[in-house]
N, C-alpha and C. Protein backbone atom coordinates (compact mmCIF):
# COMPACT_ATOMS: atom_id res chain seq x y z
N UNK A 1 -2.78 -9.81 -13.96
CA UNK A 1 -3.09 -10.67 -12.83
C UNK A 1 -4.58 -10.53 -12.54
N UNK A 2 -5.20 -11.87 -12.60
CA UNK A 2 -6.61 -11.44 -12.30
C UNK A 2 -7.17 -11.54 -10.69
N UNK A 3 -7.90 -10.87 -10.42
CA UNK A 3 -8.32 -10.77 -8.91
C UNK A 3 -9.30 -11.51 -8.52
N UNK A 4 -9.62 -11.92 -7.11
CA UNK A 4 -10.44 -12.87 -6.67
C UNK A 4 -11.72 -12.21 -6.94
N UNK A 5 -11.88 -11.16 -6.75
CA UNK A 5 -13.67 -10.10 -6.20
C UNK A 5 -13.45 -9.21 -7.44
N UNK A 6 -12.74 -9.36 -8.98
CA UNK A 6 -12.66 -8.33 -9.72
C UNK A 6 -14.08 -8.17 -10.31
N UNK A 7 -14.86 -9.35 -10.22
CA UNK A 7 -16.18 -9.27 -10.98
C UNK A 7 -16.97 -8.09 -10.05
N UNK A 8 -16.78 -7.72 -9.05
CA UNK A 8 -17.27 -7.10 -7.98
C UNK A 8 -16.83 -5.96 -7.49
N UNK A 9 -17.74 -4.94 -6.90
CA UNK A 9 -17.39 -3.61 -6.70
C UNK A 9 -18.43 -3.52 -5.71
N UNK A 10 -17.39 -2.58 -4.52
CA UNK A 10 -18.16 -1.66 -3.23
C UNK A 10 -18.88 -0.65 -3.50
N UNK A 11 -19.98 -0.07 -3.14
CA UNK A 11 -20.40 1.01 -2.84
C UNK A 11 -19.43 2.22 -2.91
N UNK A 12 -19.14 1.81 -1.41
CA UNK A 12 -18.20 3.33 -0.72
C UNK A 12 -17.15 3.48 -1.78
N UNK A 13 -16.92 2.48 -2.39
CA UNK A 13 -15.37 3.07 -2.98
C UNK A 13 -15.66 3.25 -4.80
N UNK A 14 -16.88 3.07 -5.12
CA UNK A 14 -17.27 4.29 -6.47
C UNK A 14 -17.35 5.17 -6.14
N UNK A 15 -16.75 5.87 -7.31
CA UNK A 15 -16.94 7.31 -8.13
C UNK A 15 -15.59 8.11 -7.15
N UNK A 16 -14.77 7.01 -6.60
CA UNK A 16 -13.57 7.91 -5.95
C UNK A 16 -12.25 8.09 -6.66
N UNK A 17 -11.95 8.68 -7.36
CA UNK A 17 -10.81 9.22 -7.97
C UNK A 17 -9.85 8.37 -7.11
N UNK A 18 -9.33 8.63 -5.93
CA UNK A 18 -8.09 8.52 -5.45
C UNK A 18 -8.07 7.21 -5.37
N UNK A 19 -9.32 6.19 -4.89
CA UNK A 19 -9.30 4.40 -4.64
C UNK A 19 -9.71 3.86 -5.77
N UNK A 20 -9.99 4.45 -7.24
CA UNK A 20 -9.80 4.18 -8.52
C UNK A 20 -8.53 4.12 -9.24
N UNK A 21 -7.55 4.74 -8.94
CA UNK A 21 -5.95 4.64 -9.03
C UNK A 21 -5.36 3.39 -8.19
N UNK A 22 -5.76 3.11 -7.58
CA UNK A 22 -5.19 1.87 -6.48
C UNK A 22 -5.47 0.67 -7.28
N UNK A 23 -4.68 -0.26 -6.95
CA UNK A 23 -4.79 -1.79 -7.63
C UNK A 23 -5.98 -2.76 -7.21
N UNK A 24 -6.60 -3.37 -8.09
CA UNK A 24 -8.07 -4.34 -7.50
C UNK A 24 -7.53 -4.60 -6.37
N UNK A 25 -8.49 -4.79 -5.12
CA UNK A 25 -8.80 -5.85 -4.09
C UNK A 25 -8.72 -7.31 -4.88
N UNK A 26 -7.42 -7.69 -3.94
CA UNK A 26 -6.81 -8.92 -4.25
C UNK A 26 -7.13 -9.92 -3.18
N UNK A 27 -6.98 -11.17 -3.81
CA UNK A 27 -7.45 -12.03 -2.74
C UNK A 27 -5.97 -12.66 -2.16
N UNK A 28 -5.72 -13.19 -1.30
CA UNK A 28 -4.60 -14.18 -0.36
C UNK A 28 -3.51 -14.39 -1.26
N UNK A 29 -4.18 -15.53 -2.47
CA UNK A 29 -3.23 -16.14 -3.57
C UNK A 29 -2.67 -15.02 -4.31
N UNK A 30 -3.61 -14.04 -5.03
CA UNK A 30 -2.91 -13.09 -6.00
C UNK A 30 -2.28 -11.70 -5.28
N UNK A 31 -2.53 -11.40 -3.62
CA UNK A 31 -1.58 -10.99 -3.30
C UNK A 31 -0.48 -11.39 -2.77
N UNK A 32 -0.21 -12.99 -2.69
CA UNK A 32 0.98 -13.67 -2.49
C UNK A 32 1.97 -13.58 -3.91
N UNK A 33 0.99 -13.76 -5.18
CA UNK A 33 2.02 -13.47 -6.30
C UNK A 33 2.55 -12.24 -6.71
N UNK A 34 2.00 -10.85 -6.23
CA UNK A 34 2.40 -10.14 -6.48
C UNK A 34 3.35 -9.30 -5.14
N UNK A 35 3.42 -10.32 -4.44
CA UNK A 35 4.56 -10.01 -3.11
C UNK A 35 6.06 -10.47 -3.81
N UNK A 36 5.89 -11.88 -4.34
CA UNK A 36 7.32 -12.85 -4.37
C UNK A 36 7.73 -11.67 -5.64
N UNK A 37 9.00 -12.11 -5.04
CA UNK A 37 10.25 -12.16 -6.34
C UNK A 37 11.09 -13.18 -6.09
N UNK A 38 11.25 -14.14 -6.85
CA UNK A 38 12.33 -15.01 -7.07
C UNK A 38 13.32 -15.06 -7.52
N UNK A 39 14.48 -15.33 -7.22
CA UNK A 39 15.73 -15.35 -7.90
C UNK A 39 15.69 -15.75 -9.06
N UNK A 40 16.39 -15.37 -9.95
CA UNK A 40 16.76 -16.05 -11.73
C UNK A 40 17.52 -17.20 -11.05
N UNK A 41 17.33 -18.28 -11.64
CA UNK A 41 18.78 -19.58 -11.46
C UNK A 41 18.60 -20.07 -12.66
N UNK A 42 19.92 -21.31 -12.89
CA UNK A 42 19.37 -21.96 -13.75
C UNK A 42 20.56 -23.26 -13.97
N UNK A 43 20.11 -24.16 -14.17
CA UNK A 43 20.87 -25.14 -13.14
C UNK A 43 22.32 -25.74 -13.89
N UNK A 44 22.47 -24.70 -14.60
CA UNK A 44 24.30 -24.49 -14.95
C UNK A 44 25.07 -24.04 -14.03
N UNK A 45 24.47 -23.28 -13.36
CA UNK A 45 24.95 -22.21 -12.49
C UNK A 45 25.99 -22.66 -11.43
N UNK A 46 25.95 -23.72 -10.93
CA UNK A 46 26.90 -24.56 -9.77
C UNK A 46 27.77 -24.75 -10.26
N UNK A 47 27.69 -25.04 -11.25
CA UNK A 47 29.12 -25.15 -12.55
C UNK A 47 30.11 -24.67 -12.84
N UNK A 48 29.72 -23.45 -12.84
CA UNK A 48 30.28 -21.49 -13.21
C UNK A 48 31.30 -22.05 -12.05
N UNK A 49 32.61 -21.00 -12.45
CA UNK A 49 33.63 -20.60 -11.73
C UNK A 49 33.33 -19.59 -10.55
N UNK A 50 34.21 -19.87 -9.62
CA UNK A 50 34.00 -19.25 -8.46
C UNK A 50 33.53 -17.82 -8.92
N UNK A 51 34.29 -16.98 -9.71
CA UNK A 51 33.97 -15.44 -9.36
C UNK A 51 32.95 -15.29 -10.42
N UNK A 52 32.06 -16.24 -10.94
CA UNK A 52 30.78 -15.84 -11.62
C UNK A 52 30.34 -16.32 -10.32
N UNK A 53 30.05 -17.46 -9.92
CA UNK A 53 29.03 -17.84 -9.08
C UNK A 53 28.72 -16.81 -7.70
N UNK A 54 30.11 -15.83 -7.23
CA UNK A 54 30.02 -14.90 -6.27
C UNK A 54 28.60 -13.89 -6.86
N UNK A 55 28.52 -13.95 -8.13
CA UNK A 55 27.27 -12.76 -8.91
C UNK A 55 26.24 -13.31 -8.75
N UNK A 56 26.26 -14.94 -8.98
CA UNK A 56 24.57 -15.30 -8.90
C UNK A 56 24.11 -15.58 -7.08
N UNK A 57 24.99 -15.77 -6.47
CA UNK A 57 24.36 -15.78 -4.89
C UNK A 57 24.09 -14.45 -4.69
N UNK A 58 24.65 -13.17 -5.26
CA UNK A 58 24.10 -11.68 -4.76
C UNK A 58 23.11 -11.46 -5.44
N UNK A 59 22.32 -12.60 -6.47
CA UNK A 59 20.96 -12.14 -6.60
C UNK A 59 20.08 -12.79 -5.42
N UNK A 60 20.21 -13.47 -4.34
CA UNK A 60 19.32 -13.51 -3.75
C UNK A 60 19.01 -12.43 -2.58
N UNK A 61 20.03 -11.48 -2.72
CA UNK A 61 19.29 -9.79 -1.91
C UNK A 61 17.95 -9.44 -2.71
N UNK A 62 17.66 -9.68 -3.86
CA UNK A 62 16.67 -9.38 -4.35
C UNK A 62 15.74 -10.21 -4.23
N UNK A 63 15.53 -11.59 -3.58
CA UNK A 63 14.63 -12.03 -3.26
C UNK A 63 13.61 -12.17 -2.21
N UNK A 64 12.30 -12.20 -2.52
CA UNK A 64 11.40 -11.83 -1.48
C UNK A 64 10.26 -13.08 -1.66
N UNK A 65 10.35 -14.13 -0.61
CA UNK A 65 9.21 -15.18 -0.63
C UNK A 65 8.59 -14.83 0.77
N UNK A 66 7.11 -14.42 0.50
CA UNK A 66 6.68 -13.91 1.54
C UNK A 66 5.45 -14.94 1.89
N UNK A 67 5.38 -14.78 3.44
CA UNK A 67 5.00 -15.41 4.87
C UNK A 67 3.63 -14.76 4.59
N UNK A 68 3.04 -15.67 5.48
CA UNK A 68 1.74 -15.10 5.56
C UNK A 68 1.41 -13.90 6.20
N UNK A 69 2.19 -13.56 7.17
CA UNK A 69 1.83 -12.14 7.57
C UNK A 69 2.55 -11.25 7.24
N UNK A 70 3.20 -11.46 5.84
CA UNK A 70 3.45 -9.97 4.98
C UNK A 70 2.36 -9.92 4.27
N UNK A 71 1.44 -11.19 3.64
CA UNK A 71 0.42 -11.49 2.58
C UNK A 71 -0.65 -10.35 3.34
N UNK A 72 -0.82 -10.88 5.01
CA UNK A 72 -1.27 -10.01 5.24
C UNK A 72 -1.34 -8.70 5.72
N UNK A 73 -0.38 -8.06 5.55
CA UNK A 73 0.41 -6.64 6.05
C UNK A 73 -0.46 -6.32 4.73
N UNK A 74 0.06 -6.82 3.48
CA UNK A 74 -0.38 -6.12 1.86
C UNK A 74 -1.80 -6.10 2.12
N UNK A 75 -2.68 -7.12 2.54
CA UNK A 75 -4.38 -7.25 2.76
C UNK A 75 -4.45 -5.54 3.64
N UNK A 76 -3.94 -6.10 4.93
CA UNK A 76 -4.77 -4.37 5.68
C UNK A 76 -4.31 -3.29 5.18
N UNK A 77 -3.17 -2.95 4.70
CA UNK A 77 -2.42 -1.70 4.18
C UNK A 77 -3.38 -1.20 3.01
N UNK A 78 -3.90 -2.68 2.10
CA UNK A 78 -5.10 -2.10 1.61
C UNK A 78 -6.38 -1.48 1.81
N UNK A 79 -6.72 -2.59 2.84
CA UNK A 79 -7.67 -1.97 3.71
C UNK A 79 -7.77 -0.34 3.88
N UNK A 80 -6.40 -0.28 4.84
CA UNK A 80 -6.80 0.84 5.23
C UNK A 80 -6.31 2.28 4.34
N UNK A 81 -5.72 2.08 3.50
CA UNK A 81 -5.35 3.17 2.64
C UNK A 81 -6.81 3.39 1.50
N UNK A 82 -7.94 2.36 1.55
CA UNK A 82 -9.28 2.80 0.67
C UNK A 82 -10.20 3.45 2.01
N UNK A 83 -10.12 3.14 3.10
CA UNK A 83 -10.62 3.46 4.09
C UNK A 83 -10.85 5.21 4.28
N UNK A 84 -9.09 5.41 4.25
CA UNK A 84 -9.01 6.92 4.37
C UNK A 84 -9.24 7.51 3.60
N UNK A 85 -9.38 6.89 2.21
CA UNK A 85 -9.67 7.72 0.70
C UNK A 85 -11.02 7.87 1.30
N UNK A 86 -12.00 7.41 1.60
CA UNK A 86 -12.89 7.36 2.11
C UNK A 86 -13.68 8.68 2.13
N UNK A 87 -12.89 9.19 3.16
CA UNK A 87 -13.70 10.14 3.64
C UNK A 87 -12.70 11.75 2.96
N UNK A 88 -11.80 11.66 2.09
CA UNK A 88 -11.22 12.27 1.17
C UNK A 88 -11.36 12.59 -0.71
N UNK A 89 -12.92 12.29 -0.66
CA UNK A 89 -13.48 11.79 -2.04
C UNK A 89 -12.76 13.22 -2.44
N UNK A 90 -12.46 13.96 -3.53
CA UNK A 90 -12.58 15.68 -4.31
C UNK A 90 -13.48 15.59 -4.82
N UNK A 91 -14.63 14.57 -5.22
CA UNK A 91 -15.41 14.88 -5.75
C UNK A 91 -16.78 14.82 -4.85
N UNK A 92 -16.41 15.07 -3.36
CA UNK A 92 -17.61 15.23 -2.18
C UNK A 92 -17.88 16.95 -2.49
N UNK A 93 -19.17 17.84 -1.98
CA UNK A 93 -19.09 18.65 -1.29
C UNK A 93 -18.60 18.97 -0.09
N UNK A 94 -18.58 17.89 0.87
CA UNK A 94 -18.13 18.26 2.09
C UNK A 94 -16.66 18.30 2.16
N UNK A 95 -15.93 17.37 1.16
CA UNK A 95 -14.77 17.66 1.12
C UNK A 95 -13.79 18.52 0.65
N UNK A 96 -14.51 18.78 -0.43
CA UNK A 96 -14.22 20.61 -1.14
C UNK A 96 -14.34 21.80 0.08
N UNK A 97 -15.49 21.48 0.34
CA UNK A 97 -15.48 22.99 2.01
C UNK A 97 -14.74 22.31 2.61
N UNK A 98 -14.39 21.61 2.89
CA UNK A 98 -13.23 21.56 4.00
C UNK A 98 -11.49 21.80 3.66
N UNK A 99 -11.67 21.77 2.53
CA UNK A 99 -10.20 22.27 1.79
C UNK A 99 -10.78 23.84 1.96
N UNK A 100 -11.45 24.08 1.53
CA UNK A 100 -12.08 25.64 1.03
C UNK A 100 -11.30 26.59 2.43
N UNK A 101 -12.01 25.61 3.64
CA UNK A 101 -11.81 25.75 5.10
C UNK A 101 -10.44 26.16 5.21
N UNK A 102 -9.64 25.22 4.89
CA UNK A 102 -8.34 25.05 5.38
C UNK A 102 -7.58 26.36 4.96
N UNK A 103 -8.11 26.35 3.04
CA UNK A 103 -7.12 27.83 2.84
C UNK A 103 -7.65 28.92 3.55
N UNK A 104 -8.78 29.06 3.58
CA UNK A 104 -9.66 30.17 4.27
C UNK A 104 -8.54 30.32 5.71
N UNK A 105 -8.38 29.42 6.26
CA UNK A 105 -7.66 29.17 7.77
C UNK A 105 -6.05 30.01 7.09
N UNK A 106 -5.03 29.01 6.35
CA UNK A 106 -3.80 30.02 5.50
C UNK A 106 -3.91 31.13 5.60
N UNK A 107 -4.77 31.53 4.82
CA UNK A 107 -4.97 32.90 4.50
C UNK A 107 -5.11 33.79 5.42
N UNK A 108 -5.90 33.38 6.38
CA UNK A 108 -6.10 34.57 7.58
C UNK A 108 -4.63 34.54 8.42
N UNK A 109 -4.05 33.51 8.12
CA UNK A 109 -2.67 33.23 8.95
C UNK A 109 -2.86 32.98 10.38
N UNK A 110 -3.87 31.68 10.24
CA UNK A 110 -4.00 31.16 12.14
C UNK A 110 -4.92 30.12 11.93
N UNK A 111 -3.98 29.43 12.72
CA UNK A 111 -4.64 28.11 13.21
C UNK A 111 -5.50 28.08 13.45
N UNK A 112 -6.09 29.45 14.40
CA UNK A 112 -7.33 29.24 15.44
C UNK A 112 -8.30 29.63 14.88
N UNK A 113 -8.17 30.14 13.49
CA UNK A 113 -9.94 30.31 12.60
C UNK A 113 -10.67 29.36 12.54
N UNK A 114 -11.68 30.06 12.99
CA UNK A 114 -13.15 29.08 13.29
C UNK A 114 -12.84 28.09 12.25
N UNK A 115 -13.71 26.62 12.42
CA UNK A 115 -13.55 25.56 11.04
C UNK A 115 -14.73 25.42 11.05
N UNK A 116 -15.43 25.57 10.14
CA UNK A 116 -16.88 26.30 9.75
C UNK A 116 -18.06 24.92 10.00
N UNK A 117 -17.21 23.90 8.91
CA UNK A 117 -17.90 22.59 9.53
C UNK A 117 -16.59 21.79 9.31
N UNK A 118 -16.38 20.58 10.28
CA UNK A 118 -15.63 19.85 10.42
C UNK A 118 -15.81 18.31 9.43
N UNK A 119 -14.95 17.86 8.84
CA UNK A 119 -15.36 17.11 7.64
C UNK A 119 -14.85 15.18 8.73
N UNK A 120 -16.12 14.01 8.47
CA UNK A 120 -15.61 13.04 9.19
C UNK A 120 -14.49 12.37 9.48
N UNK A 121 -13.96 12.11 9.79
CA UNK A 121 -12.38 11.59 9.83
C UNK A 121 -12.69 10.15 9.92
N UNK A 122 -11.86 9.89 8.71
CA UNK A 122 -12.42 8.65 8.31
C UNK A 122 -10.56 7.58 8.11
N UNK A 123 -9.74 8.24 9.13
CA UNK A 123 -8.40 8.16 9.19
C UNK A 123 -7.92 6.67 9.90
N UNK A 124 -7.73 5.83 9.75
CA UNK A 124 -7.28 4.62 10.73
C UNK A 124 -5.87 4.39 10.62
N UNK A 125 -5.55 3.35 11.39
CA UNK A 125 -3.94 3.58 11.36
C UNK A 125 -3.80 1.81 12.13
N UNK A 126 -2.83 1.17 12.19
CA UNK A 126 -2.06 0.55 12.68
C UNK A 126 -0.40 0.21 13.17
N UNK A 127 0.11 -0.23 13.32
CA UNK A 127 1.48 -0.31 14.15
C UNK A 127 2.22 -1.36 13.81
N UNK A 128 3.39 -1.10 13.13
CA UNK A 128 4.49 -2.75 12.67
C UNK A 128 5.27 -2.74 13.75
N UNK A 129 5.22 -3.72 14.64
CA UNK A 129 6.20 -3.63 15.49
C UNK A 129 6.85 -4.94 15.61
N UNK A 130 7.98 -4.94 15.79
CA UNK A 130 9.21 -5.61 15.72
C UNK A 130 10.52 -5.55 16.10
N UNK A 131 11.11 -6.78 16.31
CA UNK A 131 12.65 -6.58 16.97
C UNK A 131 13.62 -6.05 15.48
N UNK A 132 14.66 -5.08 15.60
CA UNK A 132 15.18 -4.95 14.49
C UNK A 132 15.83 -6.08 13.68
N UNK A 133 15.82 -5.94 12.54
CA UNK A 133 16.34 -6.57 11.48
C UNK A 133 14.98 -7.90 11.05
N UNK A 134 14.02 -7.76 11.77
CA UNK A 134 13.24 -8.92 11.31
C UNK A 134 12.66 -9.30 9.42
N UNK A 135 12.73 -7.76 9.33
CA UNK A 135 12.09 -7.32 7.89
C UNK A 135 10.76 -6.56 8.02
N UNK A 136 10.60 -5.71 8.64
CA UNK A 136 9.56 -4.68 8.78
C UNK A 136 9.42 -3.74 7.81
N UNK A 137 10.93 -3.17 7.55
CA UNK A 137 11.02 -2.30 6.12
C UNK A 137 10.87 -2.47 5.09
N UNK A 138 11.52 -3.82 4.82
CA UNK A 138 11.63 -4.89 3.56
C UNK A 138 10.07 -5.16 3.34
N UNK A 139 8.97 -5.69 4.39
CA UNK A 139 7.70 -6.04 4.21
C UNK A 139 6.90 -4.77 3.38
N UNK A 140 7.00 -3.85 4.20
CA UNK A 140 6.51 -2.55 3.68
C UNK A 140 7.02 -2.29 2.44
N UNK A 141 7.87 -2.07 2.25
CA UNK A 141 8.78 -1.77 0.73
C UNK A 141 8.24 -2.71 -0.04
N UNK A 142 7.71 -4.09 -0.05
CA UNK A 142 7.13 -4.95 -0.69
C UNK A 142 5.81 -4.75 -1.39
N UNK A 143 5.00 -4.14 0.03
CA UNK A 143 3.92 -3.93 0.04
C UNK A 143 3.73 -2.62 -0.86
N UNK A 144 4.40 -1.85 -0.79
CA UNK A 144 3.96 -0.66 -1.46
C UNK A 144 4.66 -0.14 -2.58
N UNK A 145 5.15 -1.10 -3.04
CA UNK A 145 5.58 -1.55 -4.34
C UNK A 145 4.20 -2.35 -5.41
């Protein structure tokens, strides 16, 4: 699948191991195609006897034609999952001492050891909220698929 911005690359997000594993920054259209799944049909199918045709309507649990604001659930989820890689490079210094930190902290067995330097938090977050059964899970499960 080719991407809208594949000719193109960020700054912040070279030389990062963890947002180098992640799939191109996709644009609207090619993350709409890689949302859908469509049912198999095929237009014999109405034809089929009742207890085949009970098999081909239970393939549409597997179908997913997605709305624009799952298209864009997949857009920010991207967003923000390169965001937090962000400030989680392994190949920073500052982020190595701050692991360094953390076991240093284990090891002494306490929370409350000094944290020598504090590394930026580069963490964002958002909120799916919804009445149940709308497809909040299903969106996500889409998305991170």
């Amino acid at each position: 699948m080719s991407s809208d911005c594949e000719a193109f690359s960020l700054p912040e997000y070279d030389d990062n191991p963890f947002i180098a594993r992640l799939p191109p920054i996709m644009g609207q259209k090619d993350l709409y195609k890689s949302l859908v799944s469509a049912p198999i049909f095929r237009e014999s199918e109405p034809g089929f006897p009742a207890h085949l045709r009970k098999h081909c309507i239970a393939r549409l649990s597997k179908c997913f034609l997605p709305q624009a604001r799952q298209v864009e659930l997949a857009d920010r989820f991207g967003m923000l999952l390169r965001q937090g890689y962000l400030g989680r490079n392994p190949l920073t210094h500052d982020y190595l001492h701050h692991l360094h930190n953390g076991i240093e902290r284990i090891e002494a067995g306490s929370l409350d050891a000094t944290v020598s330097k504090p590394v930026q938090n580069t963490a964002n977050s958002f909120a799916l909220l919804g009445c149940p059964g709308v497809g909040k899970t299903l969106a996500m499960n889409r998305v991170l698929a």
